[in-house]
C-alpha atoms as a PDB file:
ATOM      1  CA  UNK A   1       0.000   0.000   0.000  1.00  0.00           C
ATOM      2  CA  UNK A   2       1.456   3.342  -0.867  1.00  0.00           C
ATOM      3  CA  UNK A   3       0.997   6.230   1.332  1.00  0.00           C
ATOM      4  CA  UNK A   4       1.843   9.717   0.930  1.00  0.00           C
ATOM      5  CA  UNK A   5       1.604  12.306   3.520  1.00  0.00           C
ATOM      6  CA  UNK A   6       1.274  16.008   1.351  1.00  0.00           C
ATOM      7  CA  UNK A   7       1.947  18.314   4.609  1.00  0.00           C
ATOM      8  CA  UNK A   8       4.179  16.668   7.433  1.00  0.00           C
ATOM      9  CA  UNK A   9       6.078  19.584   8.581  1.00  0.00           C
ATOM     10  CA  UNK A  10       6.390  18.795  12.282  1.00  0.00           C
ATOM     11  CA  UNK A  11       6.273  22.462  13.568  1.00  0.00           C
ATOM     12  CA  UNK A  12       6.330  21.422  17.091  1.00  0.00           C
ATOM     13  CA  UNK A  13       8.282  17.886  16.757  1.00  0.00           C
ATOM     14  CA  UNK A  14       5.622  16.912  18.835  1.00  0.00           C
ATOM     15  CA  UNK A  15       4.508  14.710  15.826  1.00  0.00           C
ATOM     16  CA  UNK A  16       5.599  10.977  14.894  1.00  0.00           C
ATOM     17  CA  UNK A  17       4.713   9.685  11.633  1.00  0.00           C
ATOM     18  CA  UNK A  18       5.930   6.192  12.654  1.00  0.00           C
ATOM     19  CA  UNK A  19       2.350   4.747  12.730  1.00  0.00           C
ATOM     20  CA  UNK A  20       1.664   6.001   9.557  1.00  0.00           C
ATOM     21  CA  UNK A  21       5.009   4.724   8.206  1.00  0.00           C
ATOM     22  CA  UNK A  22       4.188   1.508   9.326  1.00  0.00           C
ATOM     23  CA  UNK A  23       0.786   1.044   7.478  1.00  0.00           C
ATOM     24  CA  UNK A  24       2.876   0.300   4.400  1.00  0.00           C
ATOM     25  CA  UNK A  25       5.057   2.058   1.735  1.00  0.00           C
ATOM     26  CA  UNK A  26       4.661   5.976   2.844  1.00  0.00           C
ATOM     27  CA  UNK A  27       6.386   9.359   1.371  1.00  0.00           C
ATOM     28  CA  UNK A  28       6.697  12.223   3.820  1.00  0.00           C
ATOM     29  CA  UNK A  29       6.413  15.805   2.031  1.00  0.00           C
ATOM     30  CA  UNK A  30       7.006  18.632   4.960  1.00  0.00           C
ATOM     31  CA  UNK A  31       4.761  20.802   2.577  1.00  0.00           C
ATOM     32  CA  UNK A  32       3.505  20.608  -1.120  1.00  0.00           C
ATOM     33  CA  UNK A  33       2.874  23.835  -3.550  1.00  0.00           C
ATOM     34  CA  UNK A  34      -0.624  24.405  -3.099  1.00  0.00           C
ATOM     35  CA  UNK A  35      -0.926  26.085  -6.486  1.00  0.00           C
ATOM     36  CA  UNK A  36       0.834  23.818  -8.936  1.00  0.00           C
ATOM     37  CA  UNK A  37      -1.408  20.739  -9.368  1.00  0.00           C
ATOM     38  CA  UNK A  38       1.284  19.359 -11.397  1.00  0.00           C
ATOM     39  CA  UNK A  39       3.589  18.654  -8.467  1.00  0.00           C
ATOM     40  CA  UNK A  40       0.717  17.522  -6.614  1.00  0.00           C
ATOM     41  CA  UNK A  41      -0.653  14.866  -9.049  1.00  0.00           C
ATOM     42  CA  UNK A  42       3.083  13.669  -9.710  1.00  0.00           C
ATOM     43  CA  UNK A  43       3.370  13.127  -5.672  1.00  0.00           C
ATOM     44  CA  UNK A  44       0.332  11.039  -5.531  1.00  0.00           C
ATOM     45  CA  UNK A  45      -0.189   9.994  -8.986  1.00  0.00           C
ATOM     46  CA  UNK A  46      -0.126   6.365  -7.800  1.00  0.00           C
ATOM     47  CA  UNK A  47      -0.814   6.929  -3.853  1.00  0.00           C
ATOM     48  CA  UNK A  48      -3.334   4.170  -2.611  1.00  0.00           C
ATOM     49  CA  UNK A  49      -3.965   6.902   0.551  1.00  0.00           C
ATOM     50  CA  UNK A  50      -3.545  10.327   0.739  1.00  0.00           C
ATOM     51  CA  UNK A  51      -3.068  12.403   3.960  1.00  0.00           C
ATOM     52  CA  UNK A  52      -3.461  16.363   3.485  1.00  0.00           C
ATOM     53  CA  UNK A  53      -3.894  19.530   5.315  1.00  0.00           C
ATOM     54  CA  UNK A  54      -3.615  22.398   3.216  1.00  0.00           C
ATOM     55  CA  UNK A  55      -2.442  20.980  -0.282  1.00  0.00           C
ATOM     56  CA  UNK A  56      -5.725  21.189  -2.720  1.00  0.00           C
ATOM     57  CA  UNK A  57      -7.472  18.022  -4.383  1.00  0.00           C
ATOM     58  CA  UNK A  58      -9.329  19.027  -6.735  1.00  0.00           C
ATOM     59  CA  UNK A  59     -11.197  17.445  -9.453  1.00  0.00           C
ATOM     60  CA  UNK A  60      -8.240  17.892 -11.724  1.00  0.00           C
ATOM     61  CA  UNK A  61      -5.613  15.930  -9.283  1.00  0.00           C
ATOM     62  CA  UNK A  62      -8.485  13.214  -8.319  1.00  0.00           C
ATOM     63  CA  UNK A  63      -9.188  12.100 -11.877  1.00  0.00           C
ATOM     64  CA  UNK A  64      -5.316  11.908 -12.208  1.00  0.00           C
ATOM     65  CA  UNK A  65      -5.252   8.862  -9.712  1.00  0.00           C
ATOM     66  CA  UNK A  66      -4.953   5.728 -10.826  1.00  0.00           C
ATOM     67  CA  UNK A  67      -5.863   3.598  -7.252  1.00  0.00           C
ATOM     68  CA  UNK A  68      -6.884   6.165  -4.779  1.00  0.00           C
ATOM     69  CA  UNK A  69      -8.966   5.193  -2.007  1.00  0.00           C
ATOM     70  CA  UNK A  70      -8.399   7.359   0.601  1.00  0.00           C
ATOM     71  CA  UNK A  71      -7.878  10.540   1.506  1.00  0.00           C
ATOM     72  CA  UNK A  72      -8.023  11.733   5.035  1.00  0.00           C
ATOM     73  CA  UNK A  73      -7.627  15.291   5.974  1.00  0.00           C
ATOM     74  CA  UNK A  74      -5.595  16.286   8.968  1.00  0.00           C
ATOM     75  CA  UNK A  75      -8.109  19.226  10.151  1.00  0.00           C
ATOM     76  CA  UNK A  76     -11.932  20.179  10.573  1.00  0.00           C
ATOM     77  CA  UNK A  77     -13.749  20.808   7.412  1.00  0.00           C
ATOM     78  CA  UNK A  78     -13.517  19.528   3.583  1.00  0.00           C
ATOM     79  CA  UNK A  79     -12.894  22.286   2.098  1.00  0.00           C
ATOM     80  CA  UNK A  80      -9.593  21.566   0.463  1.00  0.00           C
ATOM     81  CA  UNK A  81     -10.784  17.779  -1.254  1.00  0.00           C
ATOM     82  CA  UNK A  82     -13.594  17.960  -4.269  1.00  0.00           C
ATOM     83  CA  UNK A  83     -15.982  15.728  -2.390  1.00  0.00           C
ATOM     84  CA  UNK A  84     -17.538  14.859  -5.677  1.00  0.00           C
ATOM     85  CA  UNK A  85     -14.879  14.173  -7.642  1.00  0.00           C
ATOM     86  CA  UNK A  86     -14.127  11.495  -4.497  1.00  0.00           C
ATOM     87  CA  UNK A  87     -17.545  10.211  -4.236  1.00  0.00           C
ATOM     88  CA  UNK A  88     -17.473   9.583  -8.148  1.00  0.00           C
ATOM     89  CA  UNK A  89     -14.238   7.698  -7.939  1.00  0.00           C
ATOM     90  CA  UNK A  90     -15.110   5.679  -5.202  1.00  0.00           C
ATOM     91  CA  UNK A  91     -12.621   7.576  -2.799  1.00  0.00           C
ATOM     92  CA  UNK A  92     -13.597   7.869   0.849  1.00  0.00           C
ATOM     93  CA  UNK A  93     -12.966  10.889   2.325  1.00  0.00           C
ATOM     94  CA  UNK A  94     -12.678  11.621   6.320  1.00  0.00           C
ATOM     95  CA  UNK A  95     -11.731  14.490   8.387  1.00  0.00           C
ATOM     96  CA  UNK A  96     -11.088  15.249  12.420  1.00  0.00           C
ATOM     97  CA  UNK A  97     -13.784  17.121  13.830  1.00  0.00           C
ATOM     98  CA  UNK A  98     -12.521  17.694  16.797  1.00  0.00           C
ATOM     99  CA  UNK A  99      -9.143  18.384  15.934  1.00  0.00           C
ATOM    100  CA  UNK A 100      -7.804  21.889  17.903  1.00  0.00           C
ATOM    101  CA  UNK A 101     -11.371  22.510  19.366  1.00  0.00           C
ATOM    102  CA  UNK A 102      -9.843  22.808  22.687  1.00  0.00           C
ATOM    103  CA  UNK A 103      -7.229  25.669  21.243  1.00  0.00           C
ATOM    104  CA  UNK A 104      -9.686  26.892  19.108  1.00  0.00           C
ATOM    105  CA  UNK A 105     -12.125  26.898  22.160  1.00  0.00           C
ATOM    106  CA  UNK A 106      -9.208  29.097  24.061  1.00  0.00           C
ATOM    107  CA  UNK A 107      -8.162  30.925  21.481  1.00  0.00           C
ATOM    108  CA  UNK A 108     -12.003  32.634  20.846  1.00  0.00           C
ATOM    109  CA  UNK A 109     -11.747  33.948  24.591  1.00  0.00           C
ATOM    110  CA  UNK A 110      -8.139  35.358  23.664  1.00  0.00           C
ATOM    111  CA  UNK A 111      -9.976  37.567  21.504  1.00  0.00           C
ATOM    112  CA  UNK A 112     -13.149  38.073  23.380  1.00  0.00           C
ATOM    113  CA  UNK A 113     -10.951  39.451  26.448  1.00  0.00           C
ATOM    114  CA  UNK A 114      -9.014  41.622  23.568  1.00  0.00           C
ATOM    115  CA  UNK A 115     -12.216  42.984  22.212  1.00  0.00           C
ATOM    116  CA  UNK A 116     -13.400  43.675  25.856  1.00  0.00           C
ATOM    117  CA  UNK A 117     -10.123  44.670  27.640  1.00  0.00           C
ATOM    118  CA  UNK A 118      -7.765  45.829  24.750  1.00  0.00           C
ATOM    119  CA  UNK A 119      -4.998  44.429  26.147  1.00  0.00           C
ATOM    120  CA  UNK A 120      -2.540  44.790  22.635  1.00  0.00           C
ATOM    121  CA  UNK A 121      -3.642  48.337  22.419  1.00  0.00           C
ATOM    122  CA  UNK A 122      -3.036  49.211  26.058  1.00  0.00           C
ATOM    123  CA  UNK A 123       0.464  47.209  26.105  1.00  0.00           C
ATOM    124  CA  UNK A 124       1.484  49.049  23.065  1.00  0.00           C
ATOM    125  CA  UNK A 125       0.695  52.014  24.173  1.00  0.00           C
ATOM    126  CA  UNK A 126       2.607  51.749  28.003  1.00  0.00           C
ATOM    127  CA  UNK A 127       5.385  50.598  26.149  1.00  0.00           C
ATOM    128  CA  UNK A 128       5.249  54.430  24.408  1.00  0.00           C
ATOM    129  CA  UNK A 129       5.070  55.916  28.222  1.00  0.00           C
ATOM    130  CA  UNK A 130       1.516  57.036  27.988  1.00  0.00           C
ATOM    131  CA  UNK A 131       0.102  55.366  30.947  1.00  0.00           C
ATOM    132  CA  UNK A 132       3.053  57.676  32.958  1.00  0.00           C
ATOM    133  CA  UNK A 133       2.030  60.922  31.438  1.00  0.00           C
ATOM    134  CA  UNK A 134      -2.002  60.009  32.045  1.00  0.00           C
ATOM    135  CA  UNK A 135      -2.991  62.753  34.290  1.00  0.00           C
ATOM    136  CA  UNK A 136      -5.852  60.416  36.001  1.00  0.00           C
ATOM    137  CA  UNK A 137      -5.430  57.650  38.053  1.00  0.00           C
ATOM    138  CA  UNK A 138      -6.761  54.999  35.841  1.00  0.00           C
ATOM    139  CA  UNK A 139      -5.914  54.821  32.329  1.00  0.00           C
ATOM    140  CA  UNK A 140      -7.516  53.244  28.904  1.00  0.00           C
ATOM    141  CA  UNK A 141      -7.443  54.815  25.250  1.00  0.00           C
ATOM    142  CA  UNK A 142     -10.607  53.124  24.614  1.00  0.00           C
ATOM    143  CA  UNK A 143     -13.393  51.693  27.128  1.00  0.00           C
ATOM    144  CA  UNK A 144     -13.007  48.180  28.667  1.00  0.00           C
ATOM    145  CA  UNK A 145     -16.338  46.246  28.851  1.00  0.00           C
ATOM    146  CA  UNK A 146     -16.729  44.314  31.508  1.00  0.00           C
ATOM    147  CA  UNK A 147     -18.075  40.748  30.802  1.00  0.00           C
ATOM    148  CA  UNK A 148     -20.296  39.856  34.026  1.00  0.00           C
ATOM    149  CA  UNK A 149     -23.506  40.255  33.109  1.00  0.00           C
ATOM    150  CA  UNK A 150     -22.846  39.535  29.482  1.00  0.00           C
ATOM    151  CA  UNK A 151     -24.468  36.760  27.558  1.00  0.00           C
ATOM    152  CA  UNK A 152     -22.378  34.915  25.213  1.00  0.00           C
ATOM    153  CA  UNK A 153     -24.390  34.021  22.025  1.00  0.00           C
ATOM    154  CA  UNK A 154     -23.202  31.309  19.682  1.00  0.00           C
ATOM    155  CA  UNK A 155     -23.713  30.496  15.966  1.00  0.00           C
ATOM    156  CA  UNK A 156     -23.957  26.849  15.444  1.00  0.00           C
ATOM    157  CA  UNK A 157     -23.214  24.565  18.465  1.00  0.00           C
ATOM    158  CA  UNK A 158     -20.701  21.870  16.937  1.00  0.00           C
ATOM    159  CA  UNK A 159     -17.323  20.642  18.674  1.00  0.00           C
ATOM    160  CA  UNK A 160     -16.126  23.831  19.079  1.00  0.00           C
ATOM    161  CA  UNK A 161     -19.095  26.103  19.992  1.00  0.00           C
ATOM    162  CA  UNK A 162     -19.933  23.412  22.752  1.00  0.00           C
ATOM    163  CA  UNK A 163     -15.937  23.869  24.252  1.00  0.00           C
ATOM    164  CA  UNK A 164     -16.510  27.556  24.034  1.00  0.00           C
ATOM    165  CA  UNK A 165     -19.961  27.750  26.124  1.00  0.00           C
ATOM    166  CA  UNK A 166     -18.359  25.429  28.344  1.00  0.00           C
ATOM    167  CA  UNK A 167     -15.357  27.870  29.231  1.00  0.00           C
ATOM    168  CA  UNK A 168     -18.039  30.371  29.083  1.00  0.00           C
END
């Protein structure tokens, strides 16, 4: 079985690809030009499975495959495979969806309290001495909102929206 993995860059080293080397005869590509479907059909031209993140299959690259079955997606959504294309030729398609909805989760309350406390804006603007030549005793460029008494509305409640009304 051959294997090829489009976007293995390891920007944490926190990843091993050992499993996945072990399924059978696999190619790791740290990353693959998203925009040149050339190199991408040449890389998997013959690939029985397909692993991808970013890197593009479209209908072009799928109907260049001569014994894809798989493709699995290393993120959330499906946007980056032609799910019809797949479905025509018989290739099953799969994503994680609940990969990063803990960080994802976190990260929407990094902005929420940067939206309500303006935490960049007041940083930057200590770092240019302003706070010290505030005449008052408290200091903001811009009002901070306060969130008790807030409600938090959400659009959608999949993986993520459920971690982020649980924080909430």
């Amino acid at each position: 079985m051959k294997i090829v993995l489009l976007d293995g860059y390891e920007l944490n080293k926190d990843l091993n690809w050992k499993s996945l080397q072990e399924l059978g005869d696999c190619t790791l590509y740290d990353r693959t030009p998203v925009n040149d479907n050339a190199e991408i059909i040449k890389r998997i031209k013959y690939a029985d499975i397909v692993i991808t993140h970013k890197t593009p299959l479209d209908h072009e690259v799928i109907s260049k495959t001569s014994r894809l079955k798989y493709i699995g997606i290393m993120g959330t959504g499906y946007d980056v495979v032609d799910i019809e294309s797949a479905h025509q030729n018989k290739v099953v398609v799969t994503n994680i969806p609940t990969y990063a909805s803990d960080a994802v989760a976190q990260f929407t309350f990094s902005l929420l309290l940067e939206v309500t406390s303006q935490v960049g804006l007041h940083n930057q603007l200590v770092h240019e001495n302003r706070w010290e030549q505030a005449p008052d005793f408290t200091f903001w460029e811009k009002p901070l909102l306060e969130l008790k008494g807030k409600t938090l509305g959400l659009i959608g409640y999949g993986h993520i929206a459920q971690k982020v009304a649980k924080i909430g």
